[in-house]
PDB file of N, CA and C in Angstrom:
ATOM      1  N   UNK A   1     -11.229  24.019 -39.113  1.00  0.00           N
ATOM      2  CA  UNK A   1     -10.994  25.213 -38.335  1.00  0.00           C
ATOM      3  C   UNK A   1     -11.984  25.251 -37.163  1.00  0.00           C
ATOM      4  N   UNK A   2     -11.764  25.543 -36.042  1.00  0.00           N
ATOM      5  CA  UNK A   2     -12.544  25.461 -34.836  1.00  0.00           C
ATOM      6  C   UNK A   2     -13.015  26.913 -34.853  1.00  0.00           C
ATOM      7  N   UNK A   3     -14.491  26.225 -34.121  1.00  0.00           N
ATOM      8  CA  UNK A   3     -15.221  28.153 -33.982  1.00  0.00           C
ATOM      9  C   UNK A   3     -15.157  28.385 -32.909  1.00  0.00           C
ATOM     10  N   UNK A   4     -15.575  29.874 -32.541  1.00  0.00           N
ATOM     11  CA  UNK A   4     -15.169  30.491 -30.949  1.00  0.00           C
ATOM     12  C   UNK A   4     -16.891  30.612 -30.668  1.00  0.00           C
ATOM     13  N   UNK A   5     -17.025  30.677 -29.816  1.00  0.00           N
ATOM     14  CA  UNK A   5     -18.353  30.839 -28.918  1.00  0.00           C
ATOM     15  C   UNK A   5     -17.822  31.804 -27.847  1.00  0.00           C
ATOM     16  N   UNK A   6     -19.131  32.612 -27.380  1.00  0.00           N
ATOM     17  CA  UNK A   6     -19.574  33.495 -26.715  1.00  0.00           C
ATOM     18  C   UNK A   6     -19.797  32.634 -25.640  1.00  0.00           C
ATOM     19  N   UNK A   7     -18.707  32.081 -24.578  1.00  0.00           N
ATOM     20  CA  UNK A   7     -19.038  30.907 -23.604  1.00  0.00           C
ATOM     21  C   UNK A   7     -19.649  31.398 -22.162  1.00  0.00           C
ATOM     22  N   UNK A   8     -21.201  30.801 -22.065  1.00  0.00           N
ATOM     23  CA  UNK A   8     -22.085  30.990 -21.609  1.00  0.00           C
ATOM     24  C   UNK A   8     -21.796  30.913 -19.599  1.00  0.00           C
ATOM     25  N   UNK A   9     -20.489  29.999 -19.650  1.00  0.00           N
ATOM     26  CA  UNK A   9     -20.167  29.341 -17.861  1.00  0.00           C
ATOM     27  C   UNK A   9     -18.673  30.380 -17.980  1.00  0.00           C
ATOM     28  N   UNK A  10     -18.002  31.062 -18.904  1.00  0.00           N
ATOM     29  CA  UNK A  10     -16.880  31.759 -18.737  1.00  0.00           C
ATOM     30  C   UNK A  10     -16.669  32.894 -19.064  1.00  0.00           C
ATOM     31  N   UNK A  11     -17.910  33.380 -19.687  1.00  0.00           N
ATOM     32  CA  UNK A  11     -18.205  34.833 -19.841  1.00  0.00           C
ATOM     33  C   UNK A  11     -17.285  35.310 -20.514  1.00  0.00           C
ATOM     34  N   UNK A  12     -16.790  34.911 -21.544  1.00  0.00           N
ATOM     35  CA  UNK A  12     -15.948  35.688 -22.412  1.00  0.00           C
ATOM     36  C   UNK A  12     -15.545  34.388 -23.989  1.00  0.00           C
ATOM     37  N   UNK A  13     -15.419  34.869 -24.936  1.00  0.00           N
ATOM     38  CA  UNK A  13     -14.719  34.510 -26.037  1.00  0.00           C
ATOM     39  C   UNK A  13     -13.338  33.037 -26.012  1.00  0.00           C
ATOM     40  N   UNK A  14     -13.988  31.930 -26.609  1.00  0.00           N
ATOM     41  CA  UNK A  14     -12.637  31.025 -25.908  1.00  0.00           C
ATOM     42  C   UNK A  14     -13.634  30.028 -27.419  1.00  0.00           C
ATOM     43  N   UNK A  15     -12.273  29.129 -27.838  1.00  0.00           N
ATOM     44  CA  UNK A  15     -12.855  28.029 -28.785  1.00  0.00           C
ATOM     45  C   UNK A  15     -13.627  26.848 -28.425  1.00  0.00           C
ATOM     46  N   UNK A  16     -14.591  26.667 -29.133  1.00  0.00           N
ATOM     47  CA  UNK A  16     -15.779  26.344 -29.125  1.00  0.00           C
ATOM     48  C   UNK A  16     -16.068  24.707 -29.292  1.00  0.00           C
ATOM     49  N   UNK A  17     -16.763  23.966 -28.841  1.00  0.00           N
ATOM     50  CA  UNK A  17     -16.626  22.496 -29.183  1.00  0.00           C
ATOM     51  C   UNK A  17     -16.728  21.935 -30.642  1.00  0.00           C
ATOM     52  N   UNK A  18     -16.152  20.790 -30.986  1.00  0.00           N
ATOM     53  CA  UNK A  18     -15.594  20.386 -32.542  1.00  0.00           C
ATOM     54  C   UNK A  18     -17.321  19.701 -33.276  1.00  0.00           C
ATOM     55  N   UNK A  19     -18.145  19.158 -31.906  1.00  0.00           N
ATOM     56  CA  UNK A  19     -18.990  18.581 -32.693  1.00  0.00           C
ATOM     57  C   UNK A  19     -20.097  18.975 -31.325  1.00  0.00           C
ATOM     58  N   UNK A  20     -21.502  18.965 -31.220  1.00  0.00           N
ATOM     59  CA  UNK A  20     -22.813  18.802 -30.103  1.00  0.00           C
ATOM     60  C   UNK A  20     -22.162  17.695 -29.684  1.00  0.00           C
ATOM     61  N   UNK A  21     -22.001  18.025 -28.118  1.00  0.00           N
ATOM     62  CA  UNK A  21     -21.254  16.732 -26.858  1.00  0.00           C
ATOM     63  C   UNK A  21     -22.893  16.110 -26.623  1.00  0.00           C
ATOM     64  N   UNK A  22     -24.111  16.324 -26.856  1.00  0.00           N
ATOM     65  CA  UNK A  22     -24.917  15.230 -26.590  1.00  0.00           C
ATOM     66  C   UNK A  22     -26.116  15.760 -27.414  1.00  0.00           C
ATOM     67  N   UNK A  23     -27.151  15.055 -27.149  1.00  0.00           N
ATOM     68  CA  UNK A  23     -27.781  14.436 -28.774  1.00  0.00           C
ATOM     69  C   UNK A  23     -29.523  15.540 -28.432  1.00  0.00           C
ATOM     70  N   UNK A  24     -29.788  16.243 -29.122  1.00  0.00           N
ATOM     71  CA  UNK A  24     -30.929  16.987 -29.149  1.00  0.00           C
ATOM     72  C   UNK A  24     -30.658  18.498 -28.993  1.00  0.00           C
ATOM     73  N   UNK A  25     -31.526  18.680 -28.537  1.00  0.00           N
ATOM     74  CA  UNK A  25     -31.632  20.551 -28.427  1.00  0.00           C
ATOM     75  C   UNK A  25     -30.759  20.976 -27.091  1.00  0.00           C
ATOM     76  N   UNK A  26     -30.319  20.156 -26.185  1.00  0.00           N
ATOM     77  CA  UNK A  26     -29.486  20.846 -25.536  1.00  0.00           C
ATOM     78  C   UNK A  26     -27.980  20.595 -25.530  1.00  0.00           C
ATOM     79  N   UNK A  27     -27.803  19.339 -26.678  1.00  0.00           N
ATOM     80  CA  UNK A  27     -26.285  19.233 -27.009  1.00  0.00           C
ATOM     81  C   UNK A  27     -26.110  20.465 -28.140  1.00  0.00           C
ATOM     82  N   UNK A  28     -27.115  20.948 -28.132  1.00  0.00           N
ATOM     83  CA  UNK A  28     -27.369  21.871 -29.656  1.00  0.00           C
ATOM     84  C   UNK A  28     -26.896  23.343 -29.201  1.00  0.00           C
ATOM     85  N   UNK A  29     -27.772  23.777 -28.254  1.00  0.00           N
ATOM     86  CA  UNK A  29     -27.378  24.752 -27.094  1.00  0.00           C
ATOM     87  C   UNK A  29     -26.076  24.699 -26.703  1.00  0.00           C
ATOM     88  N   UNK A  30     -25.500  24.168 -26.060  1.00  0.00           N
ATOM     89  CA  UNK A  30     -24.323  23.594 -25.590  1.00  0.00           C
ATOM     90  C   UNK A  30     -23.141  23.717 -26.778  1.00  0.00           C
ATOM     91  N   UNK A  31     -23.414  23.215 -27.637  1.00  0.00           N
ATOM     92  CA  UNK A  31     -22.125  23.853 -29.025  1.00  0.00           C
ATOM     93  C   UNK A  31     -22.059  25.225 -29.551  1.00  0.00           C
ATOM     94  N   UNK A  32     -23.799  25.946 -29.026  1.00  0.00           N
ATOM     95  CA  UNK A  32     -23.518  27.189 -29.781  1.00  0.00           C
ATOM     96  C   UNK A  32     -22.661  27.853 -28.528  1.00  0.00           C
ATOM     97  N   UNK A  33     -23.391  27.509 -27.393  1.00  0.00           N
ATOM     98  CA  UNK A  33     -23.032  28.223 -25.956  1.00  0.00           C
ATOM     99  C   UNK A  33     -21.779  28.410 -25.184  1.00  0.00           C
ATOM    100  N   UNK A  34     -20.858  26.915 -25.255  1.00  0.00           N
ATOM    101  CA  UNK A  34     -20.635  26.679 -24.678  1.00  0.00           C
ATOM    102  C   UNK A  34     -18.910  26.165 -24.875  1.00  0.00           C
ATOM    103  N   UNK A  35     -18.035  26.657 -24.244  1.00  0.00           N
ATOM    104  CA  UNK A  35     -16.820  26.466 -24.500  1.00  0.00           C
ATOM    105  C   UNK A  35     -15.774  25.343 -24.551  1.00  0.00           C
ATOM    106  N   UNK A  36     -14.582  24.282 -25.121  1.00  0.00           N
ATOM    107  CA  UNK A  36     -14.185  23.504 -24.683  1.00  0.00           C
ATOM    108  C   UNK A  36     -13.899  22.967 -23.001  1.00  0.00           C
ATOM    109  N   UNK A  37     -13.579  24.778 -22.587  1.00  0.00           N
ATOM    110  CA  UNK A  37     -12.291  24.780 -21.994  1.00  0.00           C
ATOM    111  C   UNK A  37     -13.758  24.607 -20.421  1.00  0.00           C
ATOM    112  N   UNK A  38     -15.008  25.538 -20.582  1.00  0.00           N
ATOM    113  CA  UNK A  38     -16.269  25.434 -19.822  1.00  0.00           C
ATOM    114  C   UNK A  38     -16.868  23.745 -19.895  1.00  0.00           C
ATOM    115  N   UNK A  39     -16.812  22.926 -20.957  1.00  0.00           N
ATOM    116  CA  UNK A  39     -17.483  21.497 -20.790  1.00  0.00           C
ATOM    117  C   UNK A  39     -16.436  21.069 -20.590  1.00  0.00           C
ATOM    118  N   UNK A  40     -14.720  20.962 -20.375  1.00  0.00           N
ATOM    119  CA  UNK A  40     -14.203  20.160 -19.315  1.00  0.00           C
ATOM    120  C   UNK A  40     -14.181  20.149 -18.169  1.00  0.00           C
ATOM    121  N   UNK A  41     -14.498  21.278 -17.680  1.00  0.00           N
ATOM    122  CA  UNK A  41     -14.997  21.914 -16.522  1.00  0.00           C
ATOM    123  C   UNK A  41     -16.084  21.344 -16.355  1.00  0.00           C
ATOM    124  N   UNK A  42     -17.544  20.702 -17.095  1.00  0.00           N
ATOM    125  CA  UNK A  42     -18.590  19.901 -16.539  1.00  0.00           C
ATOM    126  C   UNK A  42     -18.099  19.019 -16.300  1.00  0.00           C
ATOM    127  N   UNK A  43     -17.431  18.062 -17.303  1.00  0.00           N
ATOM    128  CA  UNK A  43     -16.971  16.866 -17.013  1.00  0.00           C
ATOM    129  C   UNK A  43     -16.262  16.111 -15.771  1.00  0.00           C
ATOM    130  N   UNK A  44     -15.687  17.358 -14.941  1.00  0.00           N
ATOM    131  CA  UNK A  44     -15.339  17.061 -14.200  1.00  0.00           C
ATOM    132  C   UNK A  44     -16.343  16.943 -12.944  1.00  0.00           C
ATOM    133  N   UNK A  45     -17.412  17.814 -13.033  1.00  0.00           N
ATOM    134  CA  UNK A  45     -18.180  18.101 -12.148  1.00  0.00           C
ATOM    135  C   UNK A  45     -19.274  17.025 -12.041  1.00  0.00           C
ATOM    136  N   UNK A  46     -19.112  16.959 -13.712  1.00  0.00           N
ATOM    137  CA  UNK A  46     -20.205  15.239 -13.854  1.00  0.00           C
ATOM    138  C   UNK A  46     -19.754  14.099 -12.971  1.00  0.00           C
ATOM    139  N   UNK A  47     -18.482  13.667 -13.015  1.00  0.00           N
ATOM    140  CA  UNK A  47     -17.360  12.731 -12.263  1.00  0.00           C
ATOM    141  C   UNK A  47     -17.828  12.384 -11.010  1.00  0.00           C
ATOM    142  N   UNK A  48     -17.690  14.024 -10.679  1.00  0.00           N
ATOM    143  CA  UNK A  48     -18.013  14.126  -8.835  1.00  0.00           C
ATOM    144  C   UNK A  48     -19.369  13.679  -8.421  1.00  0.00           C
ATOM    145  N   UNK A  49     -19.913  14.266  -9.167  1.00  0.00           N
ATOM    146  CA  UNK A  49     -21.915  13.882  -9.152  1.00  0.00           C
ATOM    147  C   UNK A  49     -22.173  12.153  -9.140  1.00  0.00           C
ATOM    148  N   UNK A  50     -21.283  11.619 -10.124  1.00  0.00           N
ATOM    149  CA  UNK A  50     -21.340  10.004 -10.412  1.00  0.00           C
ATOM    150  C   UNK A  50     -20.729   9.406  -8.735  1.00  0.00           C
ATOM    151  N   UNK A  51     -20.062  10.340  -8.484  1.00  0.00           N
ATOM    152  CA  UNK A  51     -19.371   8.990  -7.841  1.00  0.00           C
ATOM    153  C   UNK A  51     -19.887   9.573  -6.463  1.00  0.00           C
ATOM    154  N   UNK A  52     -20.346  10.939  -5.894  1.00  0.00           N
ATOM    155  CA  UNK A  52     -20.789  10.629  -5.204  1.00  0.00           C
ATOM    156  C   UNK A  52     -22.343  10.412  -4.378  1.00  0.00           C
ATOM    157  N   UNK A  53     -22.684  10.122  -5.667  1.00  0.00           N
ATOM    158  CA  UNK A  53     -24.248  10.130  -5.580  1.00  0.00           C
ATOM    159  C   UNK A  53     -24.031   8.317  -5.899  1.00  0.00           C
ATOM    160  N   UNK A  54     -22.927   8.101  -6.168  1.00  0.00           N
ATOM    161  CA  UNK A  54     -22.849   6.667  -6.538  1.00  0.00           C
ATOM    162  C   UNK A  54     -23.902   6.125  -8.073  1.00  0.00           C
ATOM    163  N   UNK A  55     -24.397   7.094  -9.467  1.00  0.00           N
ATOM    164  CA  UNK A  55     -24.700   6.753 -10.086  1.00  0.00           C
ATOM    165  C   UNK A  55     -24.472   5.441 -10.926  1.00  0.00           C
ATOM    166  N   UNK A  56     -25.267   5.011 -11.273  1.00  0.00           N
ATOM    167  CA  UNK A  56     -24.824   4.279 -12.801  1.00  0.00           C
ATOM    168  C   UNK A  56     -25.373   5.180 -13.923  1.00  0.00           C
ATOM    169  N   UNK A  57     -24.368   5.229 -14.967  1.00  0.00           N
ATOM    170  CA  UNK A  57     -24.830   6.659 -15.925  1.00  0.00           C
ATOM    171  C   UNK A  57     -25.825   5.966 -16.996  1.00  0.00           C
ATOM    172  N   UNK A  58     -25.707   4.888 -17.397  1.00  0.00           N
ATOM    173  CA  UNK A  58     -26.795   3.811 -18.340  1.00  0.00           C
ATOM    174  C   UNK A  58     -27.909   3.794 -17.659  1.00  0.00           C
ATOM    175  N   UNK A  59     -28.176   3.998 -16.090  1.00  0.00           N
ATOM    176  CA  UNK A  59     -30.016   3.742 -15.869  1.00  0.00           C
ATOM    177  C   UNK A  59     -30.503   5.205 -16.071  1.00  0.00           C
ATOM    178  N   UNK A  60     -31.748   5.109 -16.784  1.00  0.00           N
ATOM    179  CA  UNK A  60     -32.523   6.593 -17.128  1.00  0.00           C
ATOM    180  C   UNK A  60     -32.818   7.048 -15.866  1.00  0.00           C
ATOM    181  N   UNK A  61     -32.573   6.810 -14.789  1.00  0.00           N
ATOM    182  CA  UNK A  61     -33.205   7.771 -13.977  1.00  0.00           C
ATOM    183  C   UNK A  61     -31.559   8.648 -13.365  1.00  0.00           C
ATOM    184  N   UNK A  62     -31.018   7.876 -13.690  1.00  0.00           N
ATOM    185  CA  UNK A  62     -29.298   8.393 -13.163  1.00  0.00           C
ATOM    186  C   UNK A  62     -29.280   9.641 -14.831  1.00  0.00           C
ATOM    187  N   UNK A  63     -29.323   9.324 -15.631  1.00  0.00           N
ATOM    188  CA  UNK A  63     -28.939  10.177 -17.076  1.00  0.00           C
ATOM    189  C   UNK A  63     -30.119  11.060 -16.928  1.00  0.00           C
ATOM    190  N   UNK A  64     -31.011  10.934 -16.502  1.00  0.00           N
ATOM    191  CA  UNK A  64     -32.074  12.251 -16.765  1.00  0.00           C
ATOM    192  C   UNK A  64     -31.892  12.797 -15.293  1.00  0.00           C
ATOM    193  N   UNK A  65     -31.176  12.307 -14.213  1.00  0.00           N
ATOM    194  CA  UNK A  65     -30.707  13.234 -12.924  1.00  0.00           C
ATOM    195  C   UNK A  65     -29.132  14.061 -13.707  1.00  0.00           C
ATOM    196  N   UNK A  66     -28.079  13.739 -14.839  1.00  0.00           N
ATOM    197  CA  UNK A  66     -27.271  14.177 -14.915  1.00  0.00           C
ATOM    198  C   UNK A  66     -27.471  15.617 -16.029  1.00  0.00           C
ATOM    199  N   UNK A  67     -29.006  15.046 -16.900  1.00  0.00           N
ATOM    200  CA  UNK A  67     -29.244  15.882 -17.899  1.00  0.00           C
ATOM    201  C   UNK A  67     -29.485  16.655 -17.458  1.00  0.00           C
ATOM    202  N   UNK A  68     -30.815  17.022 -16.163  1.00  0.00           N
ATOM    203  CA  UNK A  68     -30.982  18.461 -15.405  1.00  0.00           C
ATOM    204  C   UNK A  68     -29.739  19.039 -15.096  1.00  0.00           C
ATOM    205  N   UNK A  69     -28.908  18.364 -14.053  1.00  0.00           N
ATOM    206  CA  UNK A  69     -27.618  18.751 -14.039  1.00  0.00           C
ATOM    207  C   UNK A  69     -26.828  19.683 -14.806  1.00  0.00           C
ATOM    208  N   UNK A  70     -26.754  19.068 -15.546  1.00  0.00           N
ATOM    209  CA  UNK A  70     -26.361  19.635 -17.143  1.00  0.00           C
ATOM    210  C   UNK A  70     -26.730  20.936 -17.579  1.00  0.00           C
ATOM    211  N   UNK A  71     -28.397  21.246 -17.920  1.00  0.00           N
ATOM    212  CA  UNK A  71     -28.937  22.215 -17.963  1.00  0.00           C
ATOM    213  C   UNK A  71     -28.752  22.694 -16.958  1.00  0.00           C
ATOM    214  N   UNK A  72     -29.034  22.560 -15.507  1.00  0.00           N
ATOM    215  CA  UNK A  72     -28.785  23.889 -14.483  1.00  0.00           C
ATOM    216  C   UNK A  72     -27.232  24.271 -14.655  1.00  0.00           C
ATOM    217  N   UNK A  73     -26.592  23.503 -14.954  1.00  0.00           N
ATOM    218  CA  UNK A  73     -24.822  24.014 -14.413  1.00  0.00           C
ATOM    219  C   UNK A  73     -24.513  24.858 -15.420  1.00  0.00           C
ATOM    220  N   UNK A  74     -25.337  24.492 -17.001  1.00  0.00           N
ATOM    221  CA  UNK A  74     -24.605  25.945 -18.063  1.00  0.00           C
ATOM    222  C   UNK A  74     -25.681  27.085 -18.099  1.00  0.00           C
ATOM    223  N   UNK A  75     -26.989  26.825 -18.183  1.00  0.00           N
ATOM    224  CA  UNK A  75     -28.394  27.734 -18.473  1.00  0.00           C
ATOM    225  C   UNK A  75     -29.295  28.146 -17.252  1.00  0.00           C
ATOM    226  N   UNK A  76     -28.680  27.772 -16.149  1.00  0.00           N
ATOM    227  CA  UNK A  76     -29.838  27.853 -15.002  1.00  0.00           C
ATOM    228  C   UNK A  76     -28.658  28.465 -13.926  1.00  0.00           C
ATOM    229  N   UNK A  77     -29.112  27.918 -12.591  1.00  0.00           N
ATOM    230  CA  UNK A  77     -28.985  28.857 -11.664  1.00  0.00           C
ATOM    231  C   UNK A  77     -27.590  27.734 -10.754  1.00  0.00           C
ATOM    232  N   UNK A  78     -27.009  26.984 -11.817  1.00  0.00           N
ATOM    233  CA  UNK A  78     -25.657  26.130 -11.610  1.00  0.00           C
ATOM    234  C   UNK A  78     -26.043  24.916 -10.478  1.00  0.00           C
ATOM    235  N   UNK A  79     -24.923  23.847 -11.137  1.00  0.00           N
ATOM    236  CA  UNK A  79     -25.261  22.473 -10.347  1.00  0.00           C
ATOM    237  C   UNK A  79     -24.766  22.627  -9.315  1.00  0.00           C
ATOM    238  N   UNK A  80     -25.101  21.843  -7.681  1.00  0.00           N
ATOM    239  CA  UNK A  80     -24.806  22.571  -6.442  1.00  0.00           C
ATOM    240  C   UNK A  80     -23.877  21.309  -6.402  1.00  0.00           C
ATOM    241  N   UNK A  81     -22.575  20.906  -5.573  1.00  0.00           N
ATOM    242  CA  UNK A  81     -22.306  20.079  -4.884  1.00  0.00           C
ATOM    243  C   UNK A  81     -22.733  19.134  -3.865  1.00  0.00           C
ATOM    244  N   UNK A  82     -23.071  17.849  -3.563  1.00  0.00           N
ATOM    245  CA  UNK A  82     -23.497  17.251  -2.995  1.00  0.00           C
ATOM    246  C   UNK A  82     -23.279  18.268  -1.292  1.00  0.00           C
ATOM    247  N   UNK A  83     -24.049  17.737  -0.542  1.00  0.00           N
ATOM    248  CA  UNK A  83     -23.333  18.752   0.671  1.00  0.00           C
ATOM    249  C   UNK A  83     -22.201  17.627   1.501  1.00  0.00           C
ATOM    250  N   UNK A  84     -22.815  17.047   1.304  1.00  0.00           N
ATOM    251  CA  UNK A  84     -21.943  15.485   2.035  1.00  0.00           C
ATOM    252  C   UNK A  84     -19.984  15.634   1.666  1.00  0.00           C
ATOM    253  N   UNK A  85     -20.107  16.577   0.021  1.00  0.00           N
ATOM    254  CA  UNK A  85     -18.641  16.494  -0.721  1.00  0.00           C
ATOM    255  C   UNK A  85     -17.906  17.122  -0.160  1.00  0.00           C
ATOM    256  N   UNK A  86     -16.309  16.459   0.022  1.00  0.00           N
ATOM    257  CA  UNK A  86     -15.343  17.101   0.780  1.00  0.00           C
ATOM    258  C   UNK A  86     -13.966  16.836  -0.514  1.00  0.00           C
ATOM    259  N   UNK A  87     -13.810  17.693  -0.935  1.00  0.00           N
ATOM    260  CA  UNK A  87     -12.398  17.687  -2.115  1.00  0.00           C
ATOM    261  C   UNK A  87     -11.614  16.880  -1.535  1.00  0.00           C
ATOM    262  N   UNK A  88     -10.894  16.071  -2.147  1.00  0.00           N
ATOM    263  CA  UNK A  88      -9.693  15.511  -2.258  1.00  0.00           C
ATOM    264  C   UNK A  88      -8.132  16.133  -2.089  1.00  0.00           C
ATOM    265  N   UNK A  89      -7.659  16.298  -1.208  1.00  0.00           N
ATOM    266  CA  UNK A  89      -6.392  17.036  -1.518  1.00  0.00           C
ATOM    267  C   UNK A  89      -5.614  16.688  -2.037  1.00  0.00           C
TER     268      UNK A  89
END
């Protein structure tokens, strides 16, 4: 049975992730916090960050630039868009 969370990026009641999407106290945060429907919504935002910052997500300095990320976009003051980014139509 899936649980509902109090989702922290959608401000309202929505079902909740099946397992912690990453490993410590802020994948921990993130399951109590944080909604399916709000971390596909990072995921996508992660995407944009990778590709246009041109990361590799395996070097630690790229994964601990995505982990702040991470924390600012659900608990802080939200991840900004590159300014350079222009959407895709």
């Amino acid at each position: 049975m899936a649980h509902t969370v109090n989702c922290i990026k959608l401000n309202r009641e929505a079902e909740g992730l099946p397992a912690p999407p990453y490993p410590g106290d802020l994948g921990r945060r993130i399951y109590e916090n944080v909604s399916k429907e709000a971390w596909q919504m990072w995921l996508q935002h992660q995407t944009m960050l990778i590709n246009e910052y041109r990361l590799t997500p395996f070097e630690p300095k790229a994964r601990k630039f995505l982990e702040e990320e991470m924390e600012k976009y659900f608990f802080g003051e939200g991840s900004e868009k590159p300014k350079e980014y222009v959407p895709v139509s």
